[in-house]
PDB file of N, CA and C in Angstrom:
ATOM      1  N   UNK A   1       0.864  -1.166   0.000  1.00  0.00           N
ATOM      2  CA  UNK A   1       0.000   0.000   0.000  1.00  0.00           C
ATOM      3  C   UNK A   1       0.904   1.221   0.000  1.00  0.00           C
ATOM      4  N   UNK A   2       0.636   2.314  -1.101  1.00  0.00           N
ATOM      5  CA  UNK A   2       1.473   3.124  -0.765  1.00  0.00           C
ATOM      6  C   UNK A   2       0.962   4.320  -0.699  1.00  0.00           C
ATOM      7  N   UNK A   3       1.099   5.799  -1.193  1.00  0.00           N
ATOM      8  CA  UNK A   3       0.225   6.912  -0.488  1.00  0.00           C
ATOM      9  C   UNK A   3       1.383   7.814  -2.123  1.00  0.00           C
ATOM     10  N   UNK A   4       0.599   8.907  -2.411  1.00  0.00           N
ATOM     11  CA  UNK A   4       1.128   9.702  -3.570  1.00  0.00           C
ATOM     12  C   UNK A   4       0.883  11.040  -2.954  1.00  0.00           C
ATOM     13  N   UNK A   5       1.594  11.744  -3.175  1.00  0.00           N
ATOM     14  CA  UNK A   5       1.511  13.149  -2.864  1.00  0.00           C
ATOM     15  C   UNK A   5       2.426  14.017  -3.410  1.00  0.00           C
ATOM     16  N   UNK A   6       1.684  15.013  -4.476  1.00  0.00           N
ATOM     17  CA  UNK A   6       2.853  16.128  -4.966  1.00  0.00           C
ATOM     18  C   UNK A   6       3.749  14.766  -6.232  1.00  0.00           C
ATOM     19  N   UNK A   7       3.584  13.849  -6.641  1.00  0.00           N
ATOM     20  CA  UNK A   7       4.113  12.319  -7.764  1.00  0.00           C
ATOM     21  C   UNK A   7       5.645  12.186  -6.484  1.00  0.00           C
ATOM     22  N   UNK A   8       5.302  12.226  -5.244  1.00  0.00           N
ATOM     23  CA  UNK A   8       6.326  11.594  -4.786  1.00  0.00           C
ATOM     24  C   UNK A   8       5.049  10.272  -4.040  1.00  0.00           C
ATOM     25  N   UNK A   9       5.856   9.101  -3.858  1.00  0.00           N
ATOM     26  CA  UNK A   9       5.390   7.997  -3.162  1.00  0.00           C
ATOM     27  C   UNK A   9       5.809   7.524  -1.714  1.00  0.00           C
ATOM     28  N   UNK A  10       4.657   7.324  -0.433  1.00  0.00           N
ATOM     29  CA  UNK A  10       5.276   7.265   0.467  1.00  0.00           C
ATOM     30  C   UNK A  10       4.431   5.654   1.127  1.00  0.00           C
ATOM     31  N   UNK A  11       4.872   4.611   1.708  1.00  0.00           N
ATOM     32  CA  UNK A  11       4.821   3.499   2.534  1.00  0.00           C
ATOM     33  C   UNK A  11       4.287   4.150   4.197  1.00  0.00           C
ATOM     34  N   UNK A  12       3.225   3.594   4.301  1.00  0.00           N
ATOM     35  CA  UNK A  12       2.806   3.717   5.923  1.00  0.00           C
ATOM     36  C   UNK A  12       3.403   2.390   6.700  1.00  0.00           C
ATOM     37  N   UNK A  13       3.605   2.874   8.451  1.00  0.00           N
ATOM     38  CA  UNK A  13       4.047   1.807   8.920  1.00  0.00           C
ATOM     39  C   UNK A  13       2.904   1.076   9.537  1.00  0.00           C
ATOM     40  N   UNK A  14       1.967   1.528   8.767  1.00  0.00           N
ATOM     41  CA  UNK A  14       0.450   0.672   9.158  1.00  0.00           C
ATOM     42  C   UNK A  14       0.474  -0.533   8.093  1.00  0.00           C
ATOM     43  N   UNK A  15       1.373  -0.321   7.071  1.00  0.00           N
ATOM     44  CA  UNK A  15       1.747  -1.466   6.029  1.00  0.00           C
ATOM     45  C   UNK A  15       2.763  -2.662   6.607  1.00  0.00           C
ATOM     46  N   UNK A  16       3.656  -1.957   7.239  1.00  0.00           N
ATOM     47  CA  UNK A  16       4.772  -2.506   7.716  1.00  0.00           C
ATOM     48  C   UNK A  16       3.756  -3.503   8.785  1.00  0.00           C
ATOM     49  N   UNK A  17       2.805  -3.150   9.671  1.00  0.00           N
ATOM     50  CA  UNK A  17       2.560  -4.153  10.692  1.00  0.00           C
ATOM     51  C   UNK A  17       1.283  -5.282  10.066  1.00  0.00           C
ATOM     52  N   UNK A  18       0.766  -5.046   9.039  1.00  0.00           N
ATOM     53  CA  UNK A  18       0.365  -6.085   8.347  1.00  0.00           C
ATOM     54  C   UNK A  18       1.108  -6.710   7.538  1.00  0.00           C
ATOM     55  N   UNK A  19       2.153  -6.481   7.500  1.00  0.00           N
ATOM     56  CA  UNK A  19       3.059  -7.487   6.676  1.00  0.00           C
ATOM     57  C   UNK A  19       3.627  -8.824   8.000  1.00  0.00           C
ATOM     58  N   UNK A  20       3.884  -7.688   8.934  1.00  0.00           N
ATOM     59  CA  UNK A  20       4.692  -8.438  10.013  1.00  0.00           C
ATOM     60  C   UNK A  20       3.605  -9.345  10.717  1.00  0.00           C
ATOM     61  N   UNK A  21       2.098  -8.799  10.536  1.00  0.00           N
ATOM     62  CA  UNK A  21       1.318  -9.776  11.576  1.00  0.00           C
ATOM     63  C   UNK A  21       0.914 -11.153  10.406  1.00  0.00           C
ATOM     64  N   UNK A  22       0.816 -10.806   9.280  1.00  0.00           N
ATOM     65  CA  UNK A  22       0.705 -12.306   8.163  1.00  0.00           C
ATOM     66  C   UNK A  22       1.799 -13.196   8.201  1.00  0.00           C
ATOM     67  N   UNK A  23       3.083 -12.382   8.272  1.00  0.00           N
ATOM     68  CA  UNK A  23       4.385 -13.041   7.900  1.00  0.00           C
ATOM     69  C   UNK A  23       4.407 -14.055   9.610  1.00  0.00           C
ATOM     70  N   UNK A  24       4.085 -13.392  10.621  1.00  0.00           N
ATOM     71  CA  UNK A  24       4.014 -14.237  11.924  1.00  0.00           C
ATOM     72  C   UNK A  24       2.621 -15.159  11.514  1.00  0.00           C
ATOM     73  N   UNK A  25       1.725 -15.564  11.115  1.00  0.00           N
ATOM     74  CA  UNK A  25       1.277 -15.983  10.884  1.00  0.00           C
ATOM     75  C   UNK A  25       1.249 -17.048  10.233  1.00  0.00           C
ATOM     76  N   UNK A  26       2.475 -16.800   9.378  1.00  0.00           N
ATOM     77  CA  UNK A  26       2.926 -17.780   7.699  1.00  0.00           C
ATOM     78  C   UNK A  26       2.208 -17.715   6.711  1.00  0.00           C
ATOM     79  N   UNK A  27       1.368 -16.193   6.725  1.00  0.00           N
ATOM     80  CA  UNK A  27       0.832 -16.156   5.238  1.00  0.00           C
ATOM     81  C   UNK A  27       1.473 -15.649   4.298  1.00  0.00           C
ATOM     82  N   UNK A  28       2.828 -14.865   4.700  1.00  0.00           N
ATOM     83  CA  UNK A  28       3.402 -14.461   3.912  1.00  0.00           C
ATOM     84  C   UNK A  28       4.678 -14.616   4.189  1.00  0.00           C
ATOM     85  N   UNK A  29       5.571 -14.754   3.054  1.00  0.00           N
ATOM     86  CA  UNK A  29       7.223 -14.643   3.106  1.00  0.00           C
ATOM     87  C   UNK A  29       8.246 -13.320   2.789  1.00  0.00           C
ATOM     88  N   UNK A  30       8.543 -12.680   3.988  1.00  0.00           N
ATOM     89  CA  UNK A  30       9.065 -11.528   3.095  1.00  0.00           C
ATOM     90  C   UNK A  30      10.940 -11.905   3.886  1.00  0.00           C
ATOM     91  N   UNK A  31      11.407 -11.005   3.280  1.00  0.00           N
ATOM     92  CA  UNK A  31      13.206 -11.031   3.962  1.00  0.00           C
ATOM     93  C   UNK A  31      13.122 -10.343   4.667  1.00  0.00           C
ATOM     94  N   UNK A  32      14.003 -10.291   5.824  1.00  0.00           N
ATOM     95  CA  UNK A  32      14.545  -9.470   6.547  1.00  0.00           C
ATOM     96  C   UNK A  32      14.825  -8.333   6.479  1.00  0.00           C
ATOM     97  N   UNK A  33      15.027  -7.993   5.342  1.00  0.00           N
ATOM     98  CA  UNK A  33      15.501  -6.832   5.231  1.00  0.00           C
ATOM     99  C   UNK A  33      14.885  -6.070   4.219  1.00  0.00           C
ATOM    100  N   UNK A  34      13.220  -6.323   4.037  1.00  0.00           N
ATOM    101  CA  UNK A  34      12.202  -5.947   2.742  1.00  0.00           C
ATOM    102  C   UNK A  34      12.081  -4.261   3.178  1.00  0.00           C
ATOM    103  N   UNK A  35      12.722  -3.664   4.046  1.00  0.00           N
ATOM    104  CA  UNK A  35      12.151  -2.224   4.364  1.00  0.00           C
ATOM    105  C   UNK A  35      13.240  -1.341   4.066  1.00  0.00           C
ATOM    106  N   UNK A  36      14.451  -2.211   4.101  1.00  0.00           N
ATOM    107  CA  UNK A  36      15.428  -1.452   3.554  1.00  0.00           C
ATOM    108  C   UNK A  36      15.564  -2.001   1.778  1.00  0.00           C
ATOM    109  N   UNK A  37      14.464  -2.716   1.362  1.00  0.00           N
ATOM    110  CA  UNK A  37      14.398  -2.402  -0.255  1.00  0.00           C
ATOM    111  C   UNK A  37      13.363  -1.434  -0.763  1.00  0.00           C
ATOM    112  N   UNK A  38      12.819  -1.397   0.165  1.00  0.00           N
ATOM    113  CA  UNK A  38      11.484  -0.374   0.172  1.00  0.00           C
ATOM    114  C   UNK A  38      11.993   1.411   0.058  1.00  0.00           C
ATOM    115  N   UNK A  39      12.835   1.345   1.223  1.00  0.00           N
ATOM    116  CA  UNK A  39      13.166   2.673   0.798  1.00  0.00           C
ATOM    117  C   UNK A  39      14.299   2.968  -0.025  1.00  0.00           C
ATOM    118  N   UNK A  40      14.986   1.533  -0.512  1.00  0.00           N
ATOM    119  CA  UNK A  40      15.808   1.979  -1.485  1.00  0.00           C
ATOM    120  C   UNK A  40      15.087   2.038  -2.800  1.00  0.00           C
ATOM    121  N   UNK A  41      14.478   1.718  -2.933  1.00  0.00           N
ATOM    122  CA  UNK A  41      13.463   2.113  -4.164  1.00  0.00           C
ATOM    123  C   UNK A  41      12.892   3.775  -4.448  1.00  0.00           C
ATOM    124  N   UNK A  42      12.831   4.288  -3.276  1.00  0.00           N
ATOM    125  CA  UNK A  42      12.768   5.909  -3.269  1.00  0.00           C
ATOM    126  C   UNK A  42      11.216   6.249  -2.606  1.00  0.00           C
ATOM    127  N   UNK A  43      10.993   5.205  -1.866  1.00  0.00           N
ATOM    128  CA  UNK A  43       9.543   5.246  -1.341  1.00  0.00           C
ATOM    129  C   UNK A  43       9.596   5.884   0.087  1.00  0.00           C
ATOM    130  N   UNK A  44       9.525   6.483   0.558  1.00  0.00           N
ATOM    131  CA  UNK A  44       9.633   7.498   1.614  1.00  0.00           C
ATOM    132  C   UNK A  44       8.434   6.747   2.570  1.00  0.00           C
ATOM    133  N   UNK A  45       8.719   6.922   3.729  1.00  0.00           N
ATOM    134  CA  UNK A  45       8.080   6.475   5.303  1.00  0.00           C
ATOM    135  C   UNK A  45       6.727   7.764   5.692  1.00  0.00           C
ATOM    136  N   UNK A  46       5.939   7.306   5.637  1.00  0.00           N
ATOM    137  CA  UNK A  46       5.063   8.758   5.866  1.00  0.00           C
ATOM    138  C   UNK A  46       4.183   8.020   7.198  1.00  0.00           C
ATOM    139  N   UNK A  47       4.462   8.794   8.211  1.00  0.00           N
ATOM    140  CA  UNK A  47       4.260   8.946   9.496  1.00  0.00           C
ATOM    141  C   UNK A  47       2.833   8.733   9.902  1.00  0.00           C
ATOM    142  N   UNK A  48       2.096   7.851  10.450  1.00  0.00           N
ATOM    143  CA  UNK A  48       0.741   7.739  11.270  1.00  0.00           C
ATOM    144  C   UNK A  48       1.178   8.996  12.781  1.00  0.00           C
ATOM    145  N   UNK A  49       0.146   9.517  11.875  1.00  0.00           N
ATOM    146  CA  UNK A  49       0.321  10.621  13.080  1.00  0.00           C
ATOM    147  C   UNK A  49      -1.089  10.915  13.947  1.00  0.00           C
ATOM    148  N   UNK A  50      -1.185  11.467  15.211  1.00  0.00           N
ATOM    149  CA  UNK A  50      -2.408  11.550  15.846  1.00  0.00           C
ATOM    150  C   UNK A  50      -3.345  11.691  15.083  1.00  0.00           C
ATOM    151  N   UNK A  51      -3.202  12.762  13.990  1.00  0.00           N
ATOM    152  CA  UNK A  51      -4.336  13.659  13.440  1.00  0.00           C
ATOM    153  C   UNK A  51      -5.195  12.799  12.597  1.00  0.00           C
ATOM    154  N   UNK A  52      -4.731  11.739  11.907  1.00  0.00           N
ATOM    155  CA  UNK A  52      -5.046  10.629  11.371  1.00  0.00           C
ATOM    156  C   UNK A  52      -5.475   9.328  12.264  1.00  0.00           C
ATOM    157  N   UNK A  53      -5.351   9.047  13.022  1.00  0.00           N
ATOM    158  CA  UNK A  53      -6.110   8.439  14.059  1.00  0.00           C
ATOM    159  C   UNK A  53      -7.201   9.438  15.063  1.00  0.00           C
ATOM    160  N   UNK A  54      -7.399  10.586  14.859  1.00  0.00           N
ATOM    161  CA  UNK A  54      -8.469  11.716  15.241  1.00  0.00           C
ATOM    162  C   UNK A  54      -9.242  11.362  13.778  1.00  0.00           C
ATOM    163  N   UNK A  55      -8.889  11.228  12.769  1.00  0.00           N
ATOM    164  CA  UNK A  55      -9.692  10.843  11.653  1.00  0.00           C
ATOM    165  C   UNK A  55     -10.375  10.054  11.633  1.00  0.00           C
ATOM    166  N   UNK A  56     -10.190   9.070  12.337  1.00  0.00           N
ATOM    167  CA  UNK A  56     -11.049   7.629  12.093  1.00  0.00           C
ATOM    168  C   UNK A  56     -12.419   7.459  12.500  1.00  0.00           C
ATOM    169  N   UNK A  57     -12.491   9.185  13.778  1.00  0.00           N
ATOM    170  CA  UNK A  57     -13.792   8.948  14.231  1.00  0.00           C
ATOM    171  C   UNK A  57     -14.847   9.560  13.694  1.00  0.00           C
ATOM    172  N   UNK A  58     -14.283   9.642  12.235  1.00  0.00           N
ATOM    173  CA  UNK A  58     -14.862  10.542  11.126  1.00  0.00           C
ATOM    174  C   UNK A  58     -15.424   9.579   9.876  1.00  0.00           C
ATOM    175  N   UNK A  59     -15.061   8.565   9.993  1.00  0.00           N
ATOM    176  CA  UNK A  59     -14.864   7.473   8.785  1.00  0.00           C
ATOM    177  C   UNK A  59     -16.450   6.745   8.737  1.00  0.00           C
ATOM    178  N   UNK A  60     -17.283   6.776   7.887  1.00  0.00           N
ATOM    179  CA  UNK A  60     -18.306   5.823   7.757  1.00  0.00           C
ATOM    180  C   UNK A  60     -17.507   4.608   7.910  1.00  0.00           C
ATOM    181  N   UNK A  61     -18.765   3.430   8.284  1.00  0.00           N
ATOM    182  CA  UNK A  61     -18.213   1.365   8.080  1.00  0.00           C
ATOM    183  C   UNK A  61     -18.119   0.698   6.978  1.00  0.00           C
ATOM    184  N   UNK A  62     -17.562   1.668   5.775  1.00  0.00           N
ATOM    185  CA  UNK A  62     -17.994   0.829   4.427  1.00  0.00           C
ATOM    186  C   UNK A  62     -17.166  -0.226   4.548  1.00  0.00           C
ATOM    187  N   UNK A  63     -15.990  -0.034   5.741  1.00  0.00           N
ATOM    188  CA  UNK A  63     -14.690  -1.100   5.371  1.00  0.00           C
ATOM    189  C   UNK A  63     -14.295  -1.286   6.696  1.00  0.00           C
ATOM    190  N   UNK A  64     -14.540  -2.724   7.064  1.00  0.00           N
ATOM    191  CA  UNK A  64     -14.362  -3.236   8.462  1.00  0.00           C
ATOM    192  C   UNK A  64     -13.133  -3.481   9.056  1.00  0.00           C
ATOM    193  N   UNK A  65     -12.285  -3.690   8.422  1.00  0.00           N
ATOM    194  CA  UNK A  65     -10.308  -3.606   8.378  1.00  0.00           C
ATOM    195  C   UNK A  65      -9.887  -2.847   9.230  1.00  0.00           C
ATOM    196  N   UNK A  66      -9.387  -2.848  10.280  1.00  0.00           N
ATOM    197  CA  UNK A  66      -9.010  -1.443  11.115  1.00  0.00           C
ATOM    198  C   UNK A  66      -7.095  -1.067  10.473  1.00  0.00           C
ATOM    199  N   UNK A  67      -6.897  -1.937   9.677  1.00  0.00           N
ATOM    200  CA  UNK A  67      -5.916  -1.579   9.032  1.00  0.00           C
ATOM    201  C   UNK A  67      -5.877  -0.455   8.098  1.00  0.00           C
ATOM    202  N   UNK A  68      -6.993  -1.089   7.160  1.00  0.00           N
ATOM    203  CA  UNK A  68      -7.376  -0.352   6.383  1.00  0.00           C
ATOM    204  C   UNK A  68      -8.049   1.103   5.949  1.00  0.00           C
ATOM    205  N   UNK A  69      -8.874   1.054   7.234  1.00  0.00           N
ATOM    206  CA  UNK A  69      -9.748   1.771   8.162  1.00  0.00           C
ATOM    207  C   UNK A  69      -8.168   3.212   8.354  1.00  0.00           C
ATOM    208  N   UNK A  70      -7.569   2.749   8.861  1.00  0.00           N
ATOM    209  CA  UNK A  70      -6.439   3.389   9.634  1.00  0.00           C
ATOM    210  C   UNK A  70      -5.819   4.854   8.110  1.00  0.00           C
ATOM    211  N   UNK A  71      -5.237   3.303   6.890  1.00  0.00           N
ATOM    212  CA  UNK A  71      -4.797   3.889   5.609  1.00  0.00           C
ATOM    213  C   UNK A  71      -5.795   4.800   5.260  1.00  0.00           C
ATOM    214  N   UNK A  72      -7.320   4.736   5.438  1.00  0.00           N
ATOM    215  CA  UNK A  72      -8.294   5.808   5.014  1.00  0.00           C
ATOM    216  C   UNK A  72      -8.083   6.852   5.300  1.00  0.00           C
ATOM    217  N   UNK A  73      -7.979   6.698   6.877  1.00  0.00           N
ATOM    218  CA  UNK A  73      -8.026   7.710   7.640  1.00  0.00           C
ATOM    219  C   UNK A  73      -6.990   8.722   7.535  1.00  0.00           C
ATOM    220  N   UNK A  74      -5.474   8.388   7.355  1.00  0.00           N
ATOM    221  CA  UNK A  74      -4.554   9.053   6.991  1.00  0.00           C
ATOM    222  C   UNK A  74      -4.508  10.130   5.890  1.00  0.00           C
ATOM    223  N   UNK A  75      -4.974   9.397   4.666  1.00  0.00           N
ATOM    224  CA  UNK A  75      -4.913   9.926   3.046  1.00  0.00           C
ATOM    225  C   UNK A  75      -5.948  10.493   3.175  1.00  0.00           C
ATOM    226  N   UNK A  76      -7.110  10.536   3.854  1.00  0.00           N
ATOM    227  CA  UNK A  76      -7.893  11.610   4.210  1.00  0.00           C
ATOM    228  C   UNK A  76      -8.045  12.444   5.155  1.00  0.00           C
ATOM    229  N   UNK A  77      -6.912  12.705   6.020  1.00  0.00           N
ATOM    230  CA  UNK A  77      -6.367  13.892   6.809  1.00  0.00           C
ATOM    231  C   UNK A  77      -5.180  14.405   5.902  1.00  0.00           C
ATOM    232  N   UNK A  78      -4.889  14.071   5.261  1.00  0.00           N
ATOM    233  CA  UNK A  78      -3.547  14.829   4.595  1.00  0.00           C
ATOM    234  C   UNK A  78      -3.616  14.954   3.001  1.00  0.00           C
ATOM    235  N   UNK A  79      -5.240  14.507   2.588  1.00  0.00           N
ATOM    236  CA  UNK A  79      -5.511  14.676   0.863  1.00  0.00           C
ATOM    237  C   UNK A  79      -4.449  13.769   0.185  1.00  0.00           C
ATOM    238  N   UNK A  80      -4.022  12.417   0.760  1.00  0.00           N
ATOM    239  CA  UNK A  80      -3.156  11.803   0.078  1.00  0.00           C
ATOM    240  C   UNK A  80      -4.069  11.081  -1.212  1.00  0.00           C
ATOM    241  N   UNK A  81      -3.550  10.738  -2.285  1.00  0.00           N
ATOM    242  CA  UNK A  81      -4.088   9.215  -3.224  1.00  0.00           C
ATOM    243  C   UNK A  81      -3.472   7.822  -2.434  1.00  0.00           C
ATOM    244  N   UNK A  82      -4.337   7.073  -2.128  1.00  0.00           N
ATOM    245  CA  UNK A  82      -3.843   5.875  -1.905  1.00  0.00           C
ATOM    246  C   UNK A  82      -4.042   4.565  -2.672  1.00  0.00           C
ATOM    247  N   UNK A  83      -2.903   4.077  -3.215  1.00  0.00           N
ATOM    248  CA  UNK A  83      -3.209   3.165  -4.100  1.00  0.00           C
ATOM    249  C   UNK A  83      -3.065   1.881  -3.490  1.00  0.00           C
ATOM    250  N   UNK A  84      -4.155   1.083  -3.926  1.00  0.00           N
ATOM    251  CA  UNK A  84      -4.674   0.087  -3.512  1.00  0.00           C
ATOM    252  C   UNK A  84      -5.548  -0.948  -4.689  1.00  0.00           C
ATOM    253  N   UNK A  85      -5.838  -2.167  -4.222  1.00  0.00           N
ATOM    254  CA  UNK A  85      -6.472  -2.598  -5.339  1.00  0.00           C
ATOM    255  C   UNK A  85      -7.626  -3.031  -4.692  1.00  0.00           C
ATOM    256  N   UNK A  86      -7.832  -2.611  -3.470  1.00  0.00           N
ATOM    257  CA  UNK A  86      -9.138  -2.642  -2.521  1.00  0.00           C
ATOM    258  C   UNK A  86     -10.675  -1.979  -3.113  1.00  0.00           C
ATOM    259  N   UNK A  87     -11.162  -2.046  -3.736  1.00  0.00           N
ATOM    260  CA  UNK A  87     -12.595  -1.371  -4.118  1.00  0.00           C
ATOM    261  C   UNK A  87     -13.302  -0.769  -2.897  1.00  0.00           C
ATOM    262  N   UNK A  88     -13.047  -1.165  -2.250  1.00  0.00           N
ATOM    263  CA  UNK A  88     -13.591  -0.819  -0.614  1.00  0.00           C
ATOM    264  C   UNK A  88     -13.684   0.272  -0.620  1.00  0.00           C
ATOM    265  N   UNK A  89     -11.942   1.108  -1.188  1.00  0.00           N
ATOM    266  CA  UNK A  89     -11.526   2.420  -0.861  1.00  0.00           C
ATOM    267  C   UNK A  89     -12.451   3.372  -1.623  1.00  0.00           C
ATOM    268  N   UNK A  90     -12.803   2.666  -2.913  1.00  0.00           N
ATOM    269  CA  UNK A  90     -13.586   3.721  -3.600  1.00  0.00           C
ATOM    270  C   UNK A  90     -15.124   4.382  -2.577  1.00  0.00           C
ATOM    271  N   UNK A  91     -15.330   4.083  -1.321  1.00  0.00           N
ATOM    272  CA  UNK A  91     -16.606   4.126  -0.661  1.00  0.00           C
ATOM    273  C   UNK A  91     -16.410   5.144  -0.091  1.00  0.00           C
ATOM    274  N   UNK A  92     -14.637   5.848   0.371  1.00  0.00           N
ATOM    275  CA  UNK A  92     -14.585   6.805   0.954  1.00  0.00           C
ATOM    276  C   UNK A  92     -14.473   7.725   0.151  1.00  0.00           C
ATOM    277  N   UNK A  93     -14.601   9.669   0.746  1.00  0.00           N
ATOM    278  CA  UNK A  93     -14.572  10.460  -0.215  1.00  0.00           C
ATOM    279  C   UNK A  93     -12.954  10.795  -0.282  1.00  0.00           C
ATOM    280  N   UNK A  94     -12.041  10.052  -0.369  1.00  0.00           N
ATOM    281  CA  UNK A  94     -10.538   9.982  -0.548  1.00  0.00           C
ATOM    282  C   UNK A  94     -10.400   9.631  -2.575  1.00  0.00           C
ATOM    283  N   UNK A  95      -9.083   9.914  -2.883  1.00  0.00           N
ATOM    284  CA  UNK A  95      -8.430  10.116  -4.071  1.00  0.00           C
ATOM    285  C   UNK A  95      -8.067   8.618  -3.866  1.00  0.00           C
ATOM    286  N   UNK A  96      -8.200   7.734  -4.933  1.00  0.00           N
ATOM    287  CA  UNK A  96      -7.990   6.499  -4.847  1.00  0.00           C
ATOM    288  C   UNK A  96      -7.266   6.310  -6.522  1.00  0.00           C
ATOM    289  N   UNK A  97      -6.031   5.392  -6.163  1.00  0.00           N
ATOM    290  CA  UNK A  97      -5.363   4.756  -7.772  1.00  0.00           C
ATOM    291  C   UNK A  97      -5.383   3.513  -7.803  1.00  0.00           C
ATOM    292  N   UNK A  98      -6.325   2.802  -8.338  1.00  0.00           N
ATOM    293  CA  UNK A  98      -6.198   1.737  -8.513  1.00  0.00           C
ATOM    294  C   UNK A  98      -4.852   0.868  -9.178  1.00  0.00           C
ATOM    295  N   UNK A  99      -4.878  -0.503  -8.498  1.00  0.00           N
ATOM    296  CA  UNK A  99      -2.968  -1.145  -9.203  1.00  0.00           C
ATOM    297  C   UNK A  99      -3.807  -2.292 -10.031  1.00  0.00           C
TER     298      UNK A  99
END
């Protein structure tokens, strides 16, 4: 999941802990060291910040995910695009790019 703003691209660490809670799980396989390919790719870390969790109590239930829920909430405190291949997202009034 990543977030666009201004054609720069930024990774939430609300991504980072669904990777880590599947990968503990064994639904997924990633390396050790997938965050330092992440930002070597030029994808910048963009911060869950209060104001975006003050967002959430703003969010209709179109999307039951509190992960996801979370990514809404962000890109719609800060007018981000968030690209996703979630249809879900299209329910909020957020900028959505489909992959």
């Amino acid at each position: 999941m990543t977030f666009l703003n201004e054609n720069r691209r930024y990774y939430s660490p609300i991504f980072i802990a669904e990777i880590e809670i599947k990968s503990s799980l064994g639904k997924l396989t990633v390396p050790d060291d997938y965050i330092d390919h992440i930002e070597e790719s030029g994808i910048n870390e963009w911060p869950y910040r209060s104001s975006d969790a003050k967002a959430l109590g703003t969010l209709d239930y179109h999307h039951k995910d509190p992960f996801d829920r979370m990514l809404i909430a962000s890109a719609a405190a800060h007018n981000l695009i968030n690209v996703t291949a979630d249809d879900a997202f299209h329910s909020y009034p957020i900028k959505v790019r489909a992959v």
